[in-house]
Protein backbone atom coordinates (compact mmCIF):
# COMPACT_ATOMS: atom_id res chain seq x y z
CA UNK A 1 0.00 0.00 0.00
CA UNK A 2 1.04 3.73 -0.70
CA UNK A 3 0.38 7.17 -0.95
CA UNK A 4 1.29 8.14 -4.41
CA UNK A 5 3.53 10.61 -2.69
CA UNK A 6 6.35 10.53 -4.59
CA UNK A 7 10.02 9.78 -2.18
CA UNK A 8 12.78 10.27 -5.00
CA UNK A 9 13.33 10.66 -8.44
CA UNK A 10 15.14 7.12 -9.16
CA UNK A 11 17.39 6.69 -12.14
CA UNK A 12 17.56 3.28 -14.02
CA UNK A 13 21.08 2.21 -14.25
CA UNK A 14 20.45 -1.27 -15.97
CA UNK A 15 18.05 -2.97 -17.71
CA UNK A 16 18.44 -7.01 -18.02
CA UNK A 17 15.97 -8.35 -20.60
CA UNK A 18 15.10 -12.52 -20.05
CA UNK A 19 12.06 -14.63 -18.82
CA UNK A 20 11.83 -11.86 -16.33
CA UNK A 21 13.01 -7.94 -17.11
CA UNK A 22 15.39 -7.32 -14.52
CA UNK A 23 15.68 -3.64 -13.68
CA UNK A 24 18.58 -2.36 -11.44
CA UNK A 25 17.55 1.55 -10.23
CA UNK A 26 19.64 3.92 -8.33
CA UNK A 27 17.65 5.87 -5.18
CA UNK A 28 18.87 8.41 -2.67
CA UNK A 29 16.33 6.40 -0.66
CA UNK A 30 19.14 4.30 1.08
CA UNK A 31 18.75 1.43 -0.79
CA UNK A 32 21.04 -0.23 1.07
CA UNK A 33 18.52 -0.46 4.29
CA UNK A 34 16.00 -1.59 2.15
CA UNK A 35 14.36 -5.50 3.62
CA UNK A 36 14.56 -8.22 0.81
CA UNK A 37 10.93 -8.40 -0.25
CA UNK A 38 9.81 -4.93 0.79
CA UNK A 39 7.18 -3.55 -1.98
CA UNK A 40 8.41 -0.18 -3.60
CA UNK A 41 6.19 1.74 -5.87
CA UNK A 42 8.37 2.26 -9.72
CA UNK A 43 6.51 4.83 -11.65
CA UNK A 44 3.45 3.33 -10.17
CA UNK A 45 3.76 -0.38 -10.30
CA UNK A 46 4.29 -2.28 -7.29
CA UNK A 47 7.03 -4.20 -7.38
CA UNK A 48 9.81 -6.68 -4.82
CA UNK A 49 13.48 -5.93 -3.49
CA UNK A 50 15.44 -9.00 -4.94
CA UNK A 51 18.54 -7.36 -3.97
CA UNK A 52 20.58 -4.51 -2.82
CA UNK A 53 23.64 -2.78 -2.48
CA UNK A 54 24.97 0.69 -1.74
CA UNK A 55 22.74 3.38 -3.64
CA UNK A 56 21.00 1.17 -6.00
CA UNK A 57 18.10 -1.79 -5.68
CA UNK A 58 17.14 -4.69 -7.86
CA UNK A 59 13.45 -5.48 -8.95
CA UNK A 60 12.23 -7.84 -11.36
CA UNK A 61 9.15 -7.15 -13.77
CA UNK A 62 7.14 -10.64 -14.87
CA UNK A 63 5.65 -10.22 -18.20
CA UNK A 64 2.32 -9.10 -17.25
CA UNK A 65 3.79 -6.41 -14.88
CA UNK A 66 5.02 -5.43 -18.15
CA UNK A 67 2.11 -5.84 -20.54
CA UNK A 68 0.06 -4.27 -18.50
CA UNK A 69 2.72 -0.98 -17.59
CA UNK A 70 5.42 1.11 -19.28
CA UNK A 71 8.15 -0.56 -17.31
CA UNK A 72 9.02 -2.54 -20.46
CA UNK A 73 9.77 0.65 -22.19
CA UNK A 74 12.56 1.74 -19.51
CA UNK A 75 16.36 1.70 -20.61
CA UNK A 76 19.68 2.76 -19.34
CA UNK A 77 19.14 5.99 -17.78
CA UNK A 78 15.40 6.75 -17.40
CA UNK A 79 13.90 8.26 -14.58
CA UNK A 80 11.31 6.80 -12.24
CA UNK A 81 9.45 8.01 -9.65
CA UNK A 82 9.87 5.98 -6.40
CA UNK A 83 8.03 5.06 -3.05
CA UNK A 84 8.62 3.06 -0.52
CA UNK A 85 5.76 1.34 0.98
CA UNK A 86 3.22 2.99 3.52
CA UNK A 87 3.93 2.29 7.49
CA UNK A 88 0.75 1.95 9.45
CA UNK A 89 2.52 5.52 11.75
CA UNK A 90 2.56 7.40 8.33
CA UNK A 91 0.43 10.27 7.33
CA UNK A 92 -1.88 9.60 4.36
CA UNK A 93 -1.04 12.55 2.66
CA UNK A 94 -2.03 11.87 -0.72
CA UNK A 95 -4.62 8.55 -0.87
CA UNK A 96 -4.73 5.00 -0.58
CA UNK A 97 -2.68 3.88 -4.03
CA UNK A 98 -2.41 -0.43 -4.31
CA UNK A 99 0.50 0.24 -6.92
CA UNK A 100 -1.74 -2.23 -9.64
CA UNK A 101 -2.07 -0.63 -13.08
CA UNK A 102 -5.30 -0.52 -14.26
CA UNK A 103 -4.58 0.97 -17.82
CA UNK A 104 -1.62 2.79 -19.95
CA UNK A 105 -2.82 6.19 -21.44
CA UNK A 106 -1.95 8.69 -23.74
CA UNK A 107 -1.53 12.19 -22.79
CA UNK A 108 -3.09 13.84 -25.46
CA UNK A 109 -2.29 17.91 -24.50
CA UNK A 110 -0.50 19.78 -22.11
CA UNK A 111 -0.88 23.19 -21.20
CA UNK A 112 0.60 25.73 -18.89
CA UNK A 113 -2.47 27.86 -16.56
CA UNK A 114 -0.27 29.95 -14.30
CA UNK A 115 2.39 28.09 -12.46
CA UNK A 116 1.03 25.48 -12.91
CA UNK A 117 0.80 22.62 -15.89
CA UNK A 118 -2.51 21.20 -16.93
CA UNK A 119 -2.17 17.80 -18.26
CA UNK A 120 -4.84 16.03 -20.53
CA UNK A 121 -5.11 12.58 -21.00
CA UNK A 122 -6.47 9.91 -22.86
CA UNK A 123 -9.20 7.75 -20.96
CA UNK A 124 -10.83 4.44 -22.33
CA UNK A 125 -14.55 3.21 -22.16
CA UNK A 126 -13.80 0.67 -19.17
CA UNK A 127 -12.15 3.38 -16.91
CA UNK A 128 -14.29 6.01 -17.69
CA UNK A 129 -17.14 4.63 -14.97
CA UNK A 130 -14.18 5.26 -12.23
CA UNK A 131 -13.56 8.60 -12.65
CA UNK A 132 -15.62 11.68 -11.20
CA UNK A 133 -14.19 15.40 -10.91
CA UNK A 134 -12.61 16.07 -7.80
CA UNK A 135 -11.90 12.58 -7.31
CA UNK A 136 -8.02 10.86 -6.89
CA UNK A 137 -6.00 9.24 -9.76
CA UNK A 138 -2.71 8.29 -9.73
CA UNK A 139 -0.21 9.00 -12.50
CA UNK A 140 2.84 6.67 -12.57
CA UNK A 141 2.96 6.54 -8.94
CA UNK A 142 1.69 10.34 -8.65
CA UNK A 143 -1.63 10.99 -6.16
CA UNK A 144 -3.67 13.29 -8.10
CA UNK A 145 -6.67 14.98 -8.12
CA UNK A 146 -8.57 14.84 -10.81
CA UNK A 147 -9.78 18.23 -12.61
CA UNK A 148 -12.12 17.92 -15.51
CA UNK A 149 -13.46 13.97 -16.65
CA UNK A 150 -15.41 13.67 -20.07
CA UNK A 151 -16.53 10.40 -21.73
CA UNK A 152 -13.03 10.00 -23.28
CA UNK A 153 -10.56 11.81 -20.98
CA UNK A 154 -9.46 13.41 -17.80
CA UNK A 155 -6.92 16.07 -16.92
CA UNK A 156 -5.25 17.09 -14.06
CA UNK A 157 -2.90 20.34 -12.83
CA UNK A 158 0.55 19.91 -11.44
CA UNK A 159 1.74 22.90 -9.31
CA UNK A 160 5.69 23.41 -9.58
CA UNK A 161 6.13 21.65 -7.01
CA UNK A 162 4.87 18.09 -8.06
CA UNK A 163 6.72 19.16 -11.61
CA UNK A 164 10.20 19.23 -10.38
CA UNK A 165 9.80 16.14 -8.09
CA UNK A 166 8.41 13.94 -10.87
CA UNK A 167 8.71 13.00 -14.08
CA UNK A 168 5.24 13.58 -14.99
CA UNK A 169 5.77 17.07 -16.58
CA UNK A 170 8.57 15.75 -18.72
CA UNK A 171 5.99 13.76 -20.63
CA UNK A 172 5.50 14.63 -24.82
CA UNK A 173 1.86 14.46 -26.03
CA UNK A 174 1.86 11.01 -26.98
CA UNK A 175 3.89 9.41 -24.69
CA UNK A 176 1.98 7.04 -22.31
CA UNK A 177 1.28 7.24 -18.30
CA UNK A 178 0.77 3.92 -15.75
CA UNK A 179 -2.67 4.97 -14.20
CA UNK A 180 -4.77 3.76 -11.25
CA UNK A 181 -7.88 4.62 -10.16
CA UNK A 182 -9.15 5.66 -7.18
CA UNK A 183 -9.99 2.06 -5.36
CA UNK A 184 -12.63 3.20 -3.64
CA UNK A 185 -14.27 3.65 -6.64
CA UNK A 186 -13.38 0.20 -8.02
CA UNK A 187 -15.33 -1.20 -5.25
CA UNK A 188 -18.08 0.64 -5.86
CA UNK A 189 -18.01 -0.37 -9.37
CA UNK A 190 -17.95 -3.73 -8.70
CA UNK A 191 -20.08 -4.17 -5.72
CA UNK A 192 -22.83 -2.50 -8.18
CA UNK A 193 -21.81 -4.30 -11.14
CA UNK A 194 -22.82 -7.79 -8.90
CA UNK A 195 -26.20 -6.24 -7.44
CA UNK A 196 -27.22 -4.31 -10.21
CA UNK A 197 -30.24 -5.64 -12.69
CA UNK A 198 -28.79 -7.03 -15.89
CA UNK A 199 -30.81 -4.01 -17.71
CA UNK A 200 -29.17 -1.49 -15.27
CA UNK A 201 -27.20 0.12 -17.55
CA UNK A 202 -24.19 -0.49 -15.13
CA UNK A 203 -22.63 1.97 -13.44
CA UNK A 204 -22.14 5.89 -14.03
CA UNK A 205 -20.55 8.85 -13.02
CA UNK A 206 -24.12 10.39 -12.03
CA UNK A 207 -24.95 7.16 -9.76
CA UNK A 208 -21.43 7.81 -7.97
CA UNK A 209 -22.29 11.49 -7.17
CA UNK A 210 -25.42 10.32 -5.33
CA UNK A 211 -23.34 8.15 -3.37
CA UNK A 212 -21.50 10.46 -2.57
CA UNK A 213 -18.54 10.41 -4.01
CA UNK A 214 -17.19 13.70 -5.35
CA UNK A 215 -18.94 17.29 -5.59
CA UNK A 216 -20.02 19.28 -8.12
């Protein structure tokens, strides 16, 4: 479990391709403290210490960790945002973040609105339902709030801040993002999804507003 608030700004140093994609990342985390089989968050995806030493860690990425993220497009030198997992004394300053991927998207536009940058991005039939304005999303390992959600995408501001601690401003239009949804939200999707009539319609972003979820 984690926060989506993002501890360092990790730098792959090697990238071992095989049955599994090893990935060797340098931290100013202390890797060297880290436990064997502690859960870190790379760029989103929840993934195992296999090994340590010094400055950098060692994780390895199973083939649908990488079908289902951008870790497979990582080389020699890419950043990653990194977070070790939550401790039950932490604050939960961002929101509750599982570190599983539930889609790659395209950002389609970015935009600067004062200070800050407003990203727009791509957003796909089956997510859609999980989405409501002023609800969470995480971006590669990012908590977010969400700003503006139509039928096909979402966007969301980044204040300096959050820009020079991640790598989400350094995106081109184009260029894909590991996102999560709230899971809150999944639950509520799926605990209607099972109770629901078969002619329901299924779930929408009006229905979640009456629960209570969001504001207008």
């Amino acid at each position: 479990m984690f926060t989506g608030l993002v501890q360092d700004l990790g730098t792959v140093e090697r990238v071992l391709p095989g049955p599994m994609t090893t990935l060797w990342i340098r931290t100013a985390l202390g890797a060297g403290e880290f436990a064997l089989g502690e859960s870190i968050a790379v760029s989103g995806a929840c993934l195992t210490v296999v090994e340590r030493t010094g400055d950098t860690f060692r994780v390895d990425a199973a083939p649908e960790t990488l079908r289902r993220t951008t870790l497979g497009e990582l080389r020699s030198g890419s950043r990653v945002n990194l977070e070790r997992a939550l401790r039950l004394s932490d604050r939960l300053g961002g929101h509750l973040v599982l570190g599983h991927v539930d889609g790659v998207l395209p950002l389609l536009s970015k935009a600067h609105e004062g200070g800050s940058l407003v990203l727009e991005i791509g957003l796909t039939p089956e997510l859609a339902p999980l989405f409501i304005e002023k609800g969470s999303v995480t971006l590669d390992g990012v908590s977010l709030t969400v700003n503006t959600v139509s039928d096909d995408r979402f966007s969301v501001q980044l204040i300096p801040e959050t820009q020079s601690r991640t790598t989400l401003g350094q995106r081109a239009v184009g260029e894909r993002y590991n996102v999560e949804a709230d899971v809150i939200g999944k639950y509520v999707a799926r605990l209607h999804a099972a109770h629901a009539p078969a002619k329901s319609g299924g779930l929408t972003v009006d229905m979640l507003r009456l629960a209570g979820f969001g504001t207008d």
